[in-house]
PDB file of N, CA and C in Angstrom:
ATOM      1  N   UNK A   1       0.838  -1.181   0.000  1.00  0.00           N
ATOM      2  CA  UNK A   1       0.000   0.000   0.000  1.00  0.00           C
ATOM      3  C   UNK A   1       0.886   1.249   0.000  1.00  0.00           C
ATOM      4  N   UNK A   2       0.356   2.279  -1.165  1.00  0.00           N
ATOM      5  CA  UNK A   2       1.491   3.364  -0.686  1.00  0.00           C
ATOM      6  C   UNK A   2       0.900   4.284  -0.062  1.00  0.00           C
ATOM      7  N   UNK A   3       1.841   5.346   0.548  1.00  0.00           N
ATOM      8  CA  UNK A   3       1.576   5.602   1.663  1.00  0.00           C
ATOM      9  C   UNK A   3       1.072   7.372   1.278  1.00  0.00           C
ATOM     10  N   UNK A   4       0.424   8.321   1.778  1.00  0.00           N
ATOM     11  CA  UNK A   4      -0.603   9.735   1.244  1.00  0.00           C
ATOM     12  C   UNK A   4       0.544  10.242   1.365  1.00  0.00           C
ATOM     13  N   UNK A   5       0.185  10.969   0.256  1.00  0.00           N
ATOM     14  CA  UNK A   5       1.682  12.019  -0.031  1.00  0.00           C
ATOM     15  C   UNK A   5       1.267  13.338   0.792  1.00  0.00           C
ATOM     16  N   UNK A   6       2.379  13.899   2.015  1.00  0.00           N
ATOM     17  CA  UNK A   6       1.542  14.626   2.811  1.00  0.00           C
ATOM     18  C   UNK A   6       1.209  15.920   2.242  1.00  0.00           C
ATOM     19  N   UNK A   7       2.241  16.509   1.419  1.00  0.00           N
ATOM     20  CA  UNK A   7       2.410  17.739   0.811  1.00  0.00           C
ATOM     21  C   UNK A   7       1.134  18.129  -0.260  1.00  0.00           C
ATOM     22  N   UNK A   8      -0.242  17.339  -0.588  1.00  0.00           N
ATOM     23  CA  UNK A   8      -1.321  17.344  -1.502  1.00  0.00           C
ATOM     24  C   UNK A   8      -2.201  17.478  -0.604  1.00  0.00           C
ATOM     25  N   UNK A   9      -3.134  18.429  -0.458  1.00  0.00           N
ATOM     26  CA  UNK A   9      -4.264  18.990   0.142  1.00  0.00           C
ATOM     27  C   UNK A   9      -4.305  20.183   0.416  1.00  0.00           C
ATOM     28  N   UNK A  10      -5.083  20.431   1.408  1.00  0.00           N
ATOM     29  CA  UNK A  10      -5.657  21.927   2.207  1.00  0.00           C
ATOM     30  C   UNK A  10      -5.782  22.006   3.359  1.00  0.00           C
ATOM     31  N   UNK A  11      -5.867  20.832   3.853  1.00  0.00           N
ATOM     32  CA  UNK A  11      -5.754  20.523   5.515  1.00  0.00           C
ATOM     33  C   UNK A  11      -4.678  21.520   5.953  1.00  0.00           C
ATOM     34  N   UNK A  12      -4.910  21.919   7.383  1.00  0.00           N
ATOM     35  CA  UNK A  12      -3.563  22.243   8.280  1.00  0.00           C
ATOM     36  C   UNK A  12      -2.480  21.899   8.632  1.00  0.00           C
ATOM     37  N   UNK A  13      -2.682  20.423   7.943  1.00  0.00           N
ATOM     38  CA  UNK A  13      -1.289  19.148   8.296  1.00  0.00           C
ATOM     39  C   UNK A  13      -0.507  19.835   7.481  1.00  0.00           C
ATOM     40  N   UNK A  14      -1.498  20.090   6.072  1.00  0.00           N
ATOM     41  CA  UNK A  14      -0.411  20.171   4.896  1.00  0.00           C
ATOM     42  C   UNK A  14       0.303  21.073   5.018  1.00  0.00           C
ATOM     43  N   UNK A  15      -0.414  22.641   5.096  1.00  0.00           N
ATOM     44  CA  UNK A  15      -0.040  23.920   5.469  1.00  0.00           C
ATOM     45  C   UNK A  15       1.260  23.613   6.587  1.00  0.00           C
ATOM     46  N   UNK A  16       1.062  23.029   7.629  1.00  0.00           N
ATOM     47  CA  UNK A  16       2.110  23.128   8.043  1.00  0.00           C
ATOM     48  C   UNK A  16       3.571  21.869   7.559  1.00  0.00           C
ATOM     49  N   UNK A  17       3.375  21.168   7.122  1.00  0.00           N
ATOM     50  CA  UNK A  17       4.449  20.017   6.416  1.00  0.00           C
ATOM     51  C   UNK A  17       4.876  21.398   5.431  1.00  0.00           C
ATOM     52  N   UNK A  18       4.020  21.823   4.719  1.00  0.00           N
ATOM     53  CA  UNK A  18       4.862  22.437   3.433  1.00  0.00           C
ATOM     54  C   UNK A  18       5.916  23.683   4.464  1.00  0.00           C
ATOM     55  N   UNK A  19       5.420  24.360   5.704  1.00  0.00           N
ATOM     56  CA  UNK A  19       6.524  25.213   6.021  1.00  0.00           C
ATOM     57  C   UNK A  19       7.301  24.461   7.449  1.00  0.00           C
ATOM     58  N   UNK A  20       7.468  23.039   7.284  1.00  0.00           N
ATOM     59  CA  UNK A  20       8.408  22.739   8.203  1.00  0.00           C
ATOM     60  C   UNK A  20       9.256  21.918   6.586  1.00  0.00           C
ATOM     61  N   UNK A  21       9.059  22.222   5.635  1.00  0.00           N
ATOM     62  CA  UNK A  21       9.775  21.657   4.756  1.00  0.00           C
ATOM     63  C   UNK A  21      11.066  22.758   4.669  1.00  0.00           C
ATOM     64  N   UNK A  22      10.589  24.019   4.499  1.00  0.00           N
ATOM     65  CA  UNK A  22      10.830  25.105   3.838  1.00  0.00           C
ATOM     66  C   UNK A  22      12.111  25.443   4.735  1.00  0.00           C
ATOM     67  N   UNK A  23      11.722  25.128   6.322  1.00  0.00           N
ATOM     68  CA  UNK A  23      12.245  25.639   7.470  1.00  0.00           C
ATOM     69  C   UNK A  23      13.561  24.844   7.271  1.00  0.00           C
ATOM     70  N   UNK A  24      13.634  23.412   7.063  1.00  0.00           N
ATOM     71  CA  UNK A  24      14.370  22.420   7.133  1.00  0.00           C
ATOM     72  C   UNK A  24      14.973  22.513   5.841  1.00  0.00           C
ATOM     73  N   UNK A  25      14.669  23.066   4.921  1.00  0.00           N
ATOM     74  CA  UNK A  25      15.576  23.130   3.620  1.00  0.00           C
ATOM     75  C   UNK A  25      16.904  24.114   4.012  1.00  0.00           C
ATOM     76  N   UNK A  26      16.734  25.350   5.377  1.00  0.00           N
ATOM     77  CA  UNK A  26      17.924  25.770   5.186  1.00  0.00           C
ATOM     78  C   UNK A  26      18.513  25.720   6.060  1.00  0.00           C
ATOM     79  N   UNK A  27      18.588  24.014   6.332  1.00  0.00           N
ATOM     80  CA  UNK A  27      19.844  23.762   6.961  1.00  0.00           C
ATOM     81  C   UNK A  27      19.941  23.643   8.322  1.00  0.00           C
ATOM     82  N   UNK A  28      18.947  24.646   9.396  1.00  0.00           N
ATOM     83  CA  UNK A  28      19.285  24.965  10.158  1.00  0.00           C
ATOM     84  C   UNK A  28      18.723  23.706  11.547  1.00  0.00           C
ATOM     85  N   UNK A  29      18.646  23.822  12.443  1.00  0.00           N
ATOM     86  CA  UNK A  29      18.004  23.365  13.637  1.00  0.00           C
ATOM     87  C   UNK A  29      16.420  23.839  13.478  1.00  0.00           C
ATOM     88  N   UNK A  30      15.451  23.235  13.594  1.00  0.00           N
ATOM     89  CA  UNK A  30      14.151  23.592  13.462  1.00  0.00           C
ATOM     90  C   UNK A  30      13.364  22.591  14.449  1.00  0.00           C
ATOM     91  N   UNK A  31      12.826  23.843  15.275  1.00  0.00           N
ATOM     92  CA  UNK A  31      11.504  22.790  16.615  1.00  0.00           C
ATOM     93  C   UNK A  31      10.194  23.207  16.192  1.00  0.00           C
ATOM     94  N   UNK A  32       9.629  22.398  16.906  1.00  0.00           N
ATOM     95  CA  UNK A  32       8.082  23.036  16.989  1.00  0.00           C
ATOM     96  C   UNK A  32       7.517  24.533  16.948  1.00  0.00           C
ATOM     97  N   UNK A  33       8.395  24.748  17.739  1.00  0.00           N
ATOM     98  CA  UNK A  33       8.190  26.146  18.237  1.00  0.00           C
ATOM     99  C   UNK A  33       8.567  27.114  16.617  1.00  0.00           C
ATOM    100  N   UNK A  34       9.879  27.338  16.406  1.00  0.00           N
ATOM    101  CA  UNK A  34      10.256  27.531  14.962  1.00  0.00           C
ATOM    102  C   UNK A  34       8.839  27.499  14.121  1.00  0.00           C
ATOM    103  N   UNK A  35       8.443  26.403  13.872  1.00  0.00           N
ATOM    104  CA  UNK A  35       7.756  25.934  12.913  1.00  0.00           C
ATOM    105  C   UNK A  35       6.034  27.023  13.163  1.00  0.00           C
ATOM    106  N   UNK A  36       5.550  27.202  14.508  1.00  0.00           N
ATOM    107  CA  UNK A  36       4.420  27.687  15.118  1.00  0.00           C
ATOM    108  C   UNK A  36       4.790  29.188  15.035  1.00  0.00           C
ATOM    109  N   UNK A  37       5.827  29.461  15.442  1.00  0.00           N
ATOM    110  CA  UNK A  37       6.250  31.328  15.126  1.00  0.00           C
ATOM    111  C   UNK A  37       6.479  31.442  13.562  1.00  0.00           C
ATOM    112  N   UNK A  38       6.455  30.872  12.845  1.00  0.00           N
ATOM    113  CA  UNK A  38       6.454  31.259  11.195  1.00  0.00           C
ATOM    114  C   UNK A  38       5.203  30.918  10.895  1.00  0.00           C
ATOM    115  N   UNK A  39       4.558  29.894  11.375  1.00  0.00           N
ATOM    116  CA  UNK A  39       2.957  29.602  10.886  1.00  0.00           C
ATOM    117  C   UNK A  39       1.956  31.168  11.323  1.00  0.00           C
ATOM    118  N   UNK A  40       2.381  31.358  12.377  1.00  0.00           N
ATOM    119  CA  UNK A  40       1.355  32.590  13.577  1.00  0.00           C
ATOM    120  C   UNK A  40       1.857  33.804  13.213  1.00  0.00           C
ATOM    121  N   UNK A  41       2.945  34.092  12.348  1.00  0.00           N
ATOM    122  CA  UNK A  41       3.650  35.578  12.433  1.00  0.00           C
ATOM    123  C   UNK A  41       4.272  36.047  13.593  1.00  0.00           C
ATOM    124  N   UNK A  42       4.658  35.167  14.286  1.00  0.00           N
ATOM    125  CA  UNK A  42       5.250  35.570  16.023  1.00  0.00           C
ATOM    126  C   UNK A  42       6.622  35.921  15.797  1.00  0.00           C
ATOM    127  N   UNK A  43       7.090  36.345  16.781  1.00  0.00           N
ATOM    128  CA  UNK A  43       8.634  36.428  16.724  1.00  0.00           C
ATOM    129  C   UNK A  43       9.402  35.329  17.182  1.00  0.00           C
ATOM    130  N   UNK A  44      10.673  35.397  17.189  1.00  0.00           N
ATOM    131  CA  UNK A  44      11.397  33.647  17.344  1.00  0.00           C
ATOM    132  C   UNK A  44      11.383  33.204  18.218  1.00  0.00           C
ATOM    133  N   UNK A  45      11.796  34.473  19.808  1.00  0.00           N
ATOM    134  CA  UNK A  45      11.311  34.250  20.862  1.00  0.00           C
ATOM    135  C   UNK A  45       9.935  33.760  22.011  1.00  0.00           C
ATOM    136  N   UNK A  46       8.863  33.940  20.878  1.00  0.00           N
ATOM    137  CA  UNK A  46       7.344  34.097  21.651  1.00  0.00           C
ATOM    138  C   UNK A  46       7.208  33.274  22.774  1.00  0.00           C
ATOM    139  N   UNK A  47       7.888  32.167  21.931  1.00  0.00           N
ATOM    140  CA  UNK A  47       7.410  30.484  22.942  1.00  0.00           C
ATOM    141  C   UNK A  47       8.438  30.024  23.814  1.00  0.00           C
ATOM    142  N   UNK A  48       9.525  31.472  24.107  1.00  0.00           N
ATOM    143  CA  UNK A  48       9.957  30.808  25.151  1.00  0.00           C
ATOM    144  C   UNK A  48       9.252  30.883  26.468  1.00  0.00           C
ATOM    145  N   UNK A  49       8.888  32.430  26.265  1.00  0.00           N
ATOM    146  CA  UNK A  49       7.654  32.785  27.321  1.00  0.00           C
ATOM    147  C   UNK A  49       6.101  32.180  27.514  1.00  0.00           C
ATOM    148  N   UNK A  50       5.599  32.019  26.260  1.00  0.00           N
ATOM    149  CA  UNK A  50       4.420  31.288  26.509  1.00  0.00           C
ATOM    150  C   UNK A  50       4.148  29.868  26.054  1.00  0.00           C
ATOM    151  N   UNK A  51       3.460  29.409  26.312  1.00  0.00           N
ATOM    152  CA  UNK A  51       3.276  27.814  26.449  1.00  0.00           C
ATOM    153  C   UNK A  51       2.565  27.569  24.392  1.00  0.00           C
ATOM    154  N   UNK A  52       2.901  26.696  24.257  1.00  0.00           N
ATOM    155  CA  UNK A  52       2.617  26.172  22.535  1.00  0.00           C
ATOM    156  C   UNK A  52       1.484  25.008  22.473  1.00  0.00           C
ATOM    157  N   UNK A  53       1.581  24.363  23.389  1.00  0.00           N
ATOM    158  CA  UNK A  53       0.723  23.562  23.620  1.00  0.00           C
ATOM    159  C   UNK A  53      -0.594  23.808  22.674  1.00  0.00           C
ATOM    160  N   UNK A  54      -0.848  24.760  23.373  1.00  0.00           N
ATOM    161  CA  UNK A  54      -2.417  25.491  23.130  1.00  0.00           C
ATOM    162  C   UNK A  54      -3.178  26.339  21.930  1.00  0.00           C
ATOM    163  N   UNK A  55      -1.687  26.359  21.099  1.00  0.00           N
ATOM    164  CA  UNK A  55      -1.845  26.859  19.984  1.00  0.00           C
ATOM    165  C   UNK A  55      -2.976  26.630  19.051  1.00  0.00           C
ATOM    166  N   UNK A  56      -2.994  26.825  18.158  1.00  0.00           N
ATOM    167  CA  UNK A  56      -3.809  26.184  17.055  1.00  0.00           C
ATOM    168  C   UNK A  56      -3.475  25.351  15.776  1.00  0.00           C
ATOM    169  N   UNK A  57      -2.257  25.651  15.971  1.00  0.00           N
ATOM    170  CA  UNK A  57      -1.380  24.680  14.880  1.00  0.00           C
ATOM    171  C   UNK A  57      -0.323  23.881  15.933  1.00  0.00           C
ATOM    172  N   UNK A  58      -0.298  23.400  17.034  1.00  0.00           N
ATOM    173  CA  UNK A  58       0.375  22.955  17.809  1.00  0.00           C
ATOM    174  C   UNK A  58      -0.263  21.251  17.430  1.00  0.00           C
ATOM    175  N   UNK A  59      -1.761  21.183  16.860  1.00  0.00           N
ATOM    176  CA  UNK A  59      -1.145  19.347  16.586  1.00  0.00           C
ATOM    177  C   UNK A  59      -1.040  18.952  15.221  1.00  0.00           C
ATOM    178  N   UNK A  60      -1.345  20.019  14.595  1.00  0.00           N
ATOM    179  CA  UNK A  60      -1.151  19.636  13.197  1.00  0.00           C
ATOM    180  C   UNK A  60       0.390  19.586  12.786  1.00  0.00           C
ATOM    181  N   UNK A  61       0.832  20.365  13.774  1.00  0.00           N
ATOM    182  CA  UNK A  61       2.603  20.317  13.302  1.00  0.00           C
ATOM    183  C   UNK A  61       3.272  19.469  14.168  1.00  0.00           C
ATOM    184  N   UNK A  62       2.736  18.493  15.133  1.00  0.00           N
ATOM    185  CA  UNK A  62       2.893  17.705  15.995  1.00  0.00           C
ATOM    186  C   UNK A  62       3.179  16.126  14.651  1.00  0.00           C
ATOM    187  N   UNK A  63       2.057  16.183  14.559  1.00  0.00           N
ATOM    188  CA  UNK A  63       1.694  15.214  13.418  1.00  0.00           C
ATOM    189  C   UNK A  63       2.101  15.351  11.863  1.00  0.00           C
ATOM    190  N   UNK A  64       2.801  16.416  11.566  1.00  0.00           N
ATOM    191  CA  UNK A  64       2.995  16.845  10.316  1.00  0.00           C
ATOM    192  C   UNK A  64       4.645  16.353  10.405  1.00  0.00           C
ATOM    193  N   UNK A  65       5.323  16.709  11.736  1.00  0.00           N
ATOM    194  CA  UNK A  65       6.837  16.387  11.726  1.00  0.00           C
ATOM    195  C   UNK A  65       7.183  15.546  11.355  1.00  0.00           C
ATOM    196  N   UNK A  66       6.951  14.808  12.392  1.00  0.00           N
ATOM    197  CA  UNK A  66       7.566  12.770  11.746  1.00  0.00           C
ATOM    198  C   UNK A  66       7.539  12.491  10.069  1.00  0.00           C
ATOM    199  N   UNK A  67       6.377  12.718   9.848  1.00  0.00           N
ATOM    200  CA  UNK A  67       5.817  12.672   8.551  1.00  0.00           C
ATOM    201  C   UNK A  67       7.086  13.160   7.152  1.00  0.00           C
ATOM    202  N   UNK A  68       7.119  14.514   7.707  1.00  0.00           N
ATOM    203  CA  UNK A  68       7.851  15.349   6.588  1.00  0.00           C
ATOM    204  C   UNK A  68       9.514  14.668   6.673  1.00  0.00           C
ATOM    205  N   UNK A  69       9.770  14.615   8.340  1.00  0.00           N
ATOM    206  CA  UNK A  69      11.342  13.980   8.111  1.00  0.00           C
ATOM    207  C   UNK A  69      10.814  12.509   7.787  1.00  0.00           C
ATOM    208  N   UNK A  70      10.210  11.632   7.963  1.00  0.00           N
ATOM    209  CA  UNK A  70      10.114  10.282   7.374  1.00  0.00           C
ATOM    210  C   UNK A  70      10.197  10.528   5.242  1.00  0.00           C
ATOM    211  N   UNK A  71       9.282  11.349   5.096  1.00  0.00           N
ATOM    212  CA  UNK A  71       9.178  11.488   3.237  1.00  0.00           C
ATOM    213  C   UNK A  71      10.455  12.319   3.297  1.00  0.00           C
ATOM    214  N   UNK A  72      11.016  13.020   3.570  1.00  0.00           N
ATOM    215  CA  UNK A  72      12.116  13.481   3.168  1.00  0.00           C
ATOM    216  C   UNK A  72      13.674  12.011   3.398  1.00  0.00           C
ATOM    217  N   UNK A  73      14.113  10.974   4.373  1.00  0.00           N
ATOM    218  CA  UNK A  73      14.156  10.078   4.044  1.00  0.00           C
ATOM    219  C   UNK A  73      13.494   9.035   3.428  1.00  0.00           C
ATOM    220  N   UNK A  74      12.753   8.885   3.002  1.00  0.00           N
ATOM    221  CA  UNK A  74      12.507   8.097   1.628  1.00  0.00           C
ATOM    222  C   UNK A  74      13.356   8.714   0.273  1.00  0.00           C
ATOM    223  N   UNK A  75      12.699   9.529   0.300  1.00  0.00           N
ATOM    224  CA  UNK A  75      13.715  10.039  -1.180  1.00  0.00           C
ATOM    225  C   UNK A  75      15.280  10.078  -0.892  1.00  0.00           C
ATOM    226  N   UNK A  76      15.855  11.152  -0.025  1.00  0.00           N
ATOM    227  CA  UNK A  76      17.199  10.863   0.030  1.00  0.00           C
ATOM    228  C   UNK A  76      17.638  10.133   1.279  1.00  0.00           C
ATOM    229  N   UNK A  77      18.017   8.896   0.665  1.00  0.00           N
ATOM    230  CA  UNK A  77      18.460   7.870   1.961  1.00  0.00           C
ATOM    231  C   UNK A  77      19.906   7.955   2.887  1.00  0.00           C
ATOM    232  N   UNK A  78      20.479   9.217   2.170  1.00  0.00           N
ATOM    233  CA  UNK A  78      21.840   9.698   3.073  1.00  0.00           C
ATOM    234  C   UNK A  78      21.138  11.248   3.547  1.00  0.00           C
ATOM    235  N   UNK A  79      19.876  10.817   3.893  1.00  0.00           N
ATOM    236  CA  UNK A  79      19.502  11.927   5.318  1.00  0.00           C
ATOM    237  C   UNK A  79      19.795  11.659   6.390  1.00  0.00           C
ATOM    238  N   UNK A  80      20.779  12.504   6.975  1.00  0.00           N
ATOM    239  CA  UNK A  80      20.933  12.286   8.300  1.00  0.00           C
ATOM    240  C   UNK A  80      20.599  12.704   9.580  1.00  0.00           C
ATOM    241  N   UNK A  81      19.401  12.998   9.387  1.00  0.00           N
ATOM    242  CA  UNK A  81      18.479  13.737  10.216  1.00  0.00           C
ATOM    243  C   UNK A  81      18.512  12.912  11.602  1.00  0.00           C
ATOM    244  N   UNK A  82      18.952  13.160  12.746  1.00  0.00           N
ATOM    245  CA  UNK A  82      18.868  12.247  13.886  1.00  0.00           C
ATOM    246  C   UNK A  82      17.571  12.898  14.946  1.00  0.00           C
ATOM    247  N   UNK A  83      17.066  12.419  15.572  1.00  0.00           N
ATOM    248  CA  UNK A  83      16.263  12.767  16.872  1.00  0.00           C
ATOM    249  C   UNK A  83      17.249  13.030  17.514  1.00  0.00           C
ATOM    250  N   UNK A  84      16.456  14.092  18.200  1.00  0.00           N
ATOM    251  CA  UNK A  84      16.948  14.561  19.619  1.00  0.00           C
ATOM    252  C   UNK A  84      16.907  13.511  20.946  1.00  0.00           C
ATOM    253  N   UNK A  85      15.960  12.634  20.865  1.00  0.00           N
ATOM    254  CA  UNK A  85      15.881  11.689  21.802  1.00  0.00           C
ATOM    255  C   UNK A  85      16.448  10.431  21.534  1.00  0.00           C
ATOM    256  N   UNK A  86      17.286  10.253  20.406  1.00  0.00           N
ATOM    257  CA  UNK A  86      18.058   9.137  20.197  1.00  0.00           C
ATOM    258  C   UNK A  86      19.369   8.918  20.713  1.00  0.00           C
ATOM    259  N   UNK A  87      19.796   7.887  21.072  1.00  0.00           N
ATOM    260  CA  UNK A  87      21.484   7.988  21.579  1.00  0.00           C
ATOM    261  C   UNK A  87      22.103   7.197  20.349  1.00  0.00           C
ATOM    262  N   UNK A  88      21.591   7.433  19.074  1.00  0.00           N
ATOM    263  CA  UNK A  88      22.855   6.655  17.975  1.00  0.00           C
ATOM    264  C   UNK A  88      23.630   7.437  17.527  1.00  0.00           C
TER     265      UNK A  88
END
């Protein structure tokens, strides 16, 4: 079975996959937070002070992450994208 290409729709998943793509194309370190202050127009700082949780794009980009770094390894298999919670 293959698997929904996440980047095709209108949903909020998508909206946000397409700008945690964008975020991650340059290179840099990119969190949740990152990803919720470019979705909201916030500044970079917002979420150190307030809580994200509660957002409105806080589960769509919850659920959009895995996703975008999983399809981004599929295609290039010398991604070396590691978790933060991994010890490899």
């Amino acid at each position: 079975m293959q698997s929904k290409n996440i980047f095709v729709g209108g949903a909020g998943k998508v909206q946000c996959a397409h700008r945690i793509y964008q975020l991650l194309m340059k290179r840099c370190f990119v969190s949740y937070a990152d990803v919720l202050c470019s979705l909201n127009g916030r500044e970079k700082d917002y979420y150190n002070i307030h809580t994200y949780s509660g957002d409105r794009y806080y589960a769509p980009v919850k659920k959009a992450f895995p996703e975008v770094i999983k399809a981004l390894r599929q295609v290039d298999l010398s991604c070396k994208t590691k978790s933060v919670w991994q010890n490899n």
